[in-house]
C-alpha atoms as a PDB file:
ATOM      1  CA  UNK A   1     -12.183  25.001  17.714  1.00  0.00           C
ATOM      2  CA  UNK A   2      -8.826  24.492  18.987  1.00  0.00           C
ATOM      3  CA  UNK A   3      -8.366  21.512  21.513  1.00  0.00           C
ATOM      4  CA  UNK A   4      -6.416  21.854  24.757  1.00  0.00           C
ATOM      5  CA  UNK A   5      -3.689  19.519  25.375  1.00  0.00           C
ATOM      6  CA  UNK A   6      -4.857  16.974  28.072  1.00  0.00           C
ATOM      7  CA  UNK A   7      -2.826  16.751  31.432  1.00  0.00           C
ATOM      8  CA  UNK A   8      -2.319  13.551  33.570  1.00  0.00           C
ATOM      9  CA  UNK A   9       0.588  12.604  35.217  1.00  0.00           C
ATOM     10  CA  UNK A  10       2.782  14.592  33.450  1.00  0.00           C
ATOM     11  CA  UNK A  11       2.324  13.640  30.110  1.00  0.00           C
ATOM     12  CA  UNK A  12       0.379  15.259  27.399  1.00  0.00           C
ATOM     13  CA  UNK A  13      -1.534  14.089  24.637  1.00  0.00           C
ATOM     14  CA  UNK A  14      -3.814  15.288  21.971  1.00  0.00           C
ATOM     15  CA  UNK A  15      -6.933  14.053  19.556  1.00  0.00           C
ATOM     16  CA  UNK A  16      -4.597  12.899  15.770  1.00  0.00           C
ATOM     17  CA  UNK A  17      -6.370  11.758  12.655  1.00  0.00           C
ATOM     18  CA  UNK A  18      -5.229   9.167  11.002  1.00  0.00           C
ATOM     19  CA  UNK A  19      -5.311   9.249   6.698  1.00  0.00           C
ATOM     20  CA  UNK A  20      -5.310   6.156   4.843  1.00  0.00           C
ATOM     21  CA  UNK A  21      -3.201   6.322   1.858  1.00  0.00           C
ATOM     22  CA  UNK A  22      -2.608   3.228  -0.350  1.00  0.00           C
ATOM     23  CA  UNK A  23       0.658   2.191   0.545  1.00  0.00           C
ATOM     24  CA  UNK A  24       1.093   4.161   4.423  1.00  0.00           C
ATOM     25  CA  UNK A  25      -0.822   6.345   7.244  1.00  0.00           C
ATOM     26  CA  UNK A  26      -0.313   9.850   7.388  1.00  0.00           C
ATOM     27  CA  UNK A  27      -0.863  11.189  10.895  1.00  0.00           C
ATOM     28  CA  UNK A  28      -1.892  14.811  11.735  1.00  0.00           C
ATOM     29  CA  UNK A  29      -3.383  16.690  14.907  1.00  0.00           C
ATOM     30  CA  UNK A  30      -7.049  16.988  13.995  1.00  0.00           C
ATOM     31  CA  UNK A  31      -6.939  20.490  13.921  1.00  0.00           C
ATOM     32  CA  UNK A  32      -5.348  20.620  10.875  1.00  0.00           C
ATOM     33  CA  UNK A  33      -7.888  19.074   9.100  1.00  0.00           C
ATOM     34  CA  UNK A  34     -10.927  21.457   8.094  1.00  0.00           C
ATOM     35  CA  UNK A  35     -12.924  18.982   6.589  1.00  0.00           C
ATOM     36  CA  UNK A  36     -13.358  15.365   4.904  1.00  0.00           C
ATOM     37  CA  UNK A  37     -15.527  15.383   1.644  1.00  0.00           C
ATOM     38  CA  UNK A  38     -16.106  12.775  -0.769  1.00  0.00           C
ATOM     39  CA  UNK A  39     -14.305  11.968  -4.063  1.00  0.00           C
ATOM     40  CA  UNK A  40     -14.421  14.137  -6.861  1.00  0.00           C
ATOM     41  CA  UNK A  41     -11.539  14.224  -9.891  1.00  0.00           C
ATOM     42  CA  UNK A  42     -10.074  17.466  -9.687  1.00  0.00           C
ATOM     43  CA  UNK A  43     -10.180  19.589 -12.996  1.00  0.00           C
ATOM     44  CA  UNK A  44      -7.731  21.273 -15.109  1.00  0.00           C
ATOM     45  CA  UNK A  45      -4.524  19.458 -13.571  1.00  0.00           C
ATOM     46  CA  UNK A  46      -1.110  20.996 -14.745  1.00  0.00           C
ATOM     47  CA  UNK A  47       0.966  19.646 -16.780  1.00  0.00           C
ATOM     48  CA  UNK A  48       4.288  18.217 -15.453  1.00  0.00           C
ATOM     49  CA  UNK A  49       3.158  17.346 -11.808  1.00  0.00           C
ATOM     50  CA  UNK A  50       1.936  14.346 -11.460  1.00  0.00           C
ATOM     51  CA  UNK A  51       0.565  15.384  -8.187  1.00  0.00           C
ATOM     52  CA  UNK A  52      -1.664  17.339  -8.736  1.00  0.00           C
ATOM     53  CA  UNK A  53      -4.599  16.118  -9.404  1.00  0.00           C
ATOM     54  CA  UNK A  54      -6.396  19.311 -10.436  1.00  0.00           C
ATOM     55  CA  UNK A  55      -8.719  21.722  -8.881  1.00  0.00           C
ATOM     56  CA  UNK A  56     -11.981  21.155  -6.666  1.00  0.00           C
ATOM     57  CA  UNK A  57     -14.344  23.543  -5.396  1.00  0.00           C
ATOM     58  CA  UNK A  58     -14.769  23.961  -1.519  1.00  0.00           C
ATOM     59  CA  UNK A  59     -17.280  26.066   0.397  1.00  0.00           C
ATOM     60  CA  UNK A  60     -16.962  28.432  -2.629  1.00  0.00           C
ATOM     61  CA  UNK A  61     -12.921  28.224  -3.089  1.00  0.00           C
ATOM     62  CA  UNK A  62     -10.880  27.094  -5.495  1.00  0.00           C
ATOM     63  CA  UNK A  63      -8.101  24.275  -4.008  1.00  0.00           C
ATOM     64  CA  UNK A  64      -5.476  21.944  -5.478  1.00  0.00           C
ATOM     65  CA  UNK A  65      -6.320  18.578  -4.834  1.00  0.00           C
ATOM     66  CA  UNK A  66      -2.679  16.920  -4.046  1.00  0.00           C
ATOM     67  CA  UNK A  67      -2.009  13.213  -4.224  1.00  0.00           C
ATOM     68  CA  UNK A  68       0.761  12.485  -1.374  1.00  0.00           C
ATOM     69  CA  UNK A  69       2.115   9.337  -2.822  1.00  0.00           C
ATOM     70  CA  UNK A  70       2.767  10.951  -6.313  1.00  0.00           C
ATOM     71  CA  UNK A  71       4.273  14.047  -4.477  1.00  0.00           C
ATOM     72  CA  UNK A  72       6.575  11.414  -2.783  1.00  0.00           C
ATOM     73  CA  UNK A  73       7.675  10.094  -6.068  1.00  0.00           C
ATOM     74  CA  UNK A  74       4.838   7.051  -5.886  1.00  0.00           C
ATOM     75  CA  UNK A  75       1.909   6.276  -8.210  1.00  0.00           C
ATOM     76  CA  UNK A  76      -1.366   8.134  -7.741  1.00  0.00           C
ATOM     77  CA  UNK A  77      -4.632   5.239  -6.844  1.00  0.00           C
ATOM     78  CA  UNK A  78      -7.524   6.559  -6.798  1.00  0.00           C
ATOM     79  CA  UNK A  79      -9.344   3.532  -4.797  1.00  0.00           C
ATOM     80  CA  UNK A  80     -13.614   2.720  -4.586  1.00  0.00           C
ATOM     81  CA  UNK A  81     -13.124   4.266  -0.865  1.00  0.00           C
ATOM     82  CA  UNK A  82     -11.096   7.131  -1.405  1.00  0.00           C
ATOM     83  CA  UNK A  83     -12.321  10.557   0.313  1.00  0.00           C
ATOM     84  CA  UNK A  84     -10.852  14.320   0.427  1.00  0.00           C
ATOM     85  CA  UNK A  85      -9.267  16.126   3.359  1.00  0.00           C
ATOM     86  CA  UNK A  86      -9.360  19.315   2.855  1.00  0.00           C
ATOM     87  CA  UNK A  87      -6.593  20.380   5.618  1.00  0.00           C
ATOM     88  CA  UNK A  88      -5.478  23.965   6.676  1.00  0.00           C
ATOM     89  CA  UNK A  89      -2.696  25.495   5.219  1.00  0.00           C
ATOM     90  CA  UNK A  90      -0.238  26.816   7.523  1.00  0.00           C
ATOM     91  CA  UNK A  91       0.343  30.775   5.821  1.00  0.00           C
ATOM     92  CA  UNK A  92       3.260  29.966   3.965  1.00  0.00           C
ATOM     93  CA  UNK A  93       1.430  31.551   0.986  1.00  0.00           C
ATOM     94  CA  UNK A  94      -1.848  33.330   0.720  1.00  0.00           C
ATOM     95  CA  UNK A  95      -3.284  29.560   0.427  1.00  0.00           C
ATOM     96  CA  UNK A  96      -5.908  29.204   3.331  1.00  0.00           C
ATOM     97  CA  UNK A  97      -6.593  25.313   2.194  1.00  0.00           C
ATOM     98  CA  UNK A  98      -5.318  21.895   0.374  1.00  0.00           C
ATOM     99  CA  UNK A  99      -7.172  18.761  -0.681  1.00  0.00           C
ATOM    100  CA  UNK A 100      -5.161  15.916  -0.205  1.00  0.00           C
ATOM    101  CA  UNK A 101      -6.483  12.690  -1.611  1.00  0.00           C
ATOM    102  CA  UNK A 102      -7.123  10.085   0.573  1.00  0.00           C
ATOM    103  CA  UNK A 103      -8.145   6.350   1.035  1.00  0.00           C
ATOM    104  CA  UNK A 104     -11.165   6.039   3.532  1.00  0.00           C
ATOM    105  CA  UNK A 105     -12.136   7.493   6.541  1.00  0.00           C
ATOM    106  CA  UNK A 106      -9.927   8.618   8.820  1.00  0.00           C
ATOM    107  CA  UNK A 107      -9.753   7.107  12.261  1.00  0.00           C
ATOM    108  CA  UNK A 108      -9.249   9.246  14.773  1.00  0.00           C
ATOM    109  CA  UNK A 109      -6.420   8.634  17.465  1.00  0.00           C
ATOM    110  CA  UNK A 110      -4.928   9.983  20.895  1.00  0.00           C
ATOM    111  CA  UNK A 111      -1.172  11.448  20.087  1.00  0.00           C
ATOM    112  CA  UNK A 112       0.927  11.173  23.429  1.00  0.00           C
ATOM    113  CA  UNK A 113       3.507  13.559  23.985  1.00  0.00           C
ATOM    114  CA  UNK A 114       5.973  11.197  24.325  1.00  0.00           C
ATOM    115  CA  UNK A 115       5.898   9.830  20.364  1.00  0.00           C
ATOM    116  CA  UNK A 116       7.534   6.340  19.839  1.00  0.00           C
ATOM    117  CA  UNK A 117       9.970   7.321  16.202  1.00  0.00           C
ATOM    118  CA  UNK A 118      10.033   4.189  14.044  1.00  0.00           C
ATOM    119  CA  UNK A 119      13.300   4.274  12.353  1.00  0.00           C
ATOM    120  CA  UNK A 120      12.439   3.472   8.530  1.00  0.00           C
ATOM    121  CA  UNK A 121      13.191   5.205   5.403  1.00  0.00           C
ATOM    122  CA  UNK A 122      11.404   8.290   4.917  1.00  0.00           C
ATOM    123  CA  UNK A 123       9.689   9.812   1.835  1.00  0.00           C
ATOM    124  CA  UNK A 124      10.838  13.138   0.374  1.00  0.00           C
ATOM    125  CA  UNK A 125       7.928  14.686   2.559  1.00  0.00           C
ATOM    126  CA  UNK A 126       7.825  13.181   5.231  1.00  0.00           C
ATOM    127  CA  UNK A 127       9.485  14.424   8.380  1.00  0.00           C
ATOM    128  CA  UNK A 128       8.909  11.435  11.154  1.00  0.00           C
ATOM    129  CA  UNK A 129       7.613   7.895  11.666  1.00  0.00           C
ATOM    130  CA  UNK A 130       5.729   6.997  14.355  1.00  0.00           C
ATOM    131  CA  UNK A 131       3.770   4.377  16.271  1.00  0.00           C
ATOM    132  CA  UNK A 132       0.461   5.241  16.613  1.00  0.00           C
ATOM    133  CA  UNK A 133      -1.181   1.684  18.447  1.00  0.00           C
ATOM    134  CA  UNK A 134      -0.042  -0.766  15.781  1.00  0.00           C
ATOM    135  CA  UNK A 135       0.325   1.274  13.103  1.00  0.00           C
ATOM    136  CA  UNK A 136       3.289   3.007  11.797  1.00  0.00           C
ATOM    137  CA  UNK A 137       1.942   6.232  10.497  1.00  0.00           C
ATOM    138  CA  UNK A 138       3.947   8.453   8.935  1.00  0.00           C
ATOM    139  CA  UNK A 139       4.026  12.647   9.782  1.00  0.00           C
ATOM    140  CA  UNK A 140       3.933  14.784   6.950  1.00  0.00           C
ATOM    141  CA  UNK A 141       5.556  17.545   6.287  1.00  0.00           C
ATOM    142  CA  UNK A 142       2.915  20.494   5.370  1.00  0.00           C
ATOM    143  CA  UNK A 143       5.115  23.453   5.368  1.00  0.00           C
ATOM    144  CA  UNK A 144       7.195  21.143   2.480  1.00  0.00           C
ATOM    145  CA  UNK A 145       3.482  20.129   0.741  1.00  0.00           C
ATOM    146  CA  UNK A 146       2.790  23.895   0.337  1.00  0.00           C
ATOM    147  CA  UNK A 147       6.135  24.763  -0.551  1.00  0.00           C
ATOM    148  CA  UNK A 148       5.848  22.218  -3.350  1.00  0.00           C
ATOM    149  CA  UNK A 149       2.144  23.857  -4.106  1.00  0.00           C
ATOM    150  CA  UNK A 150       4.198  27.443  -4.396  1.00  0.00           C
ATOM    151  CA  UNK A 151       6.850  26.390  -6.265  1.00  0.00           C
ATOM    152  CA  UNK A 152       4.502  25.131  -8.855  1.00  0.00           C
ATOM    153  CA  UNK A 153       2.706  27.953  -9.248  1.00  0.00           C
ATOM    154  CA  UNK A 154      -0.302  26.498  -7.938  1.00  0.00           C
ATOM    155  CA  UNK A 155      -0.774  29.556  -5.873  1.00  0.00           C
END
């Protein structure tokens, strides 16, 4: 179910999600998350990318479970509260979903239209930092993830 933007006073906003990582936030609009699941080790990772964390099965699919901070060049934790997204892909491959590994529970936030940047040094996939309340979370860049996915030849 897609949400509408909601309209007051000229400004927009819509329902994010916010995804705990170990060492940063990852923000996304909610829709792009299908589902949160709990921790599983992946199995059969390949060899050579450390991001990858293997494969899970989903609702009868086969996904790549992704660690962010490894993909960004970081250590993979896999922490007593960690969870799985499972987010929508975007159809830059024939990939309908990801599993991205995650720290908690994500906390669910309004995004206004009008995005405070942070200016602070970004991670290979990351395209933006924002605040989001106190938080700097940071926005990920999912066309990039998947490209990394293809590249692979994880799909």
């Amino acid at each position: 179910m897609l949400e509408q933007p909601v309209r007051n006073s000229g400004r927009s906003s819509l329902t994010g999600l916010l995804l705990p990582l170990c060492d940063r936030s990852l923000v996304l609009p909610n829709v792009a998350v299908a589902e949160l699941i709990g921790y599983r080790p992946g199995m059969q990772a390949l060899e050579g990318f450390d991001w990858h964390l293997g494969w899970i099965d989903w609702r009868n699919q086969r996904l790549p479970l992704i660690s962010f901070e490894a993909a960004c060049g970081g250590p993979t934790q896999v922490g007593e509260r960690a969870r799985i997204v499972v987010l929508n892909s975007l159809g830059e491959s024939r990939l309908r979903f990801m599993a991205l590994l995650v720290q908690g529970i994500p906390r669910s936030c309004k995004l206004d239209s009008q995005l405070n940047y942070v200016d602070v040094p970004l991670a290979p996939l990351e395209l933006a930092a924002v605040q989001v309340g106190e938080l700097v979370a940071r926005v990920p860049d999912l066309v990039a993830l998947e490209r990394l996915l293809l590249e692979a030849g994880v799909v």
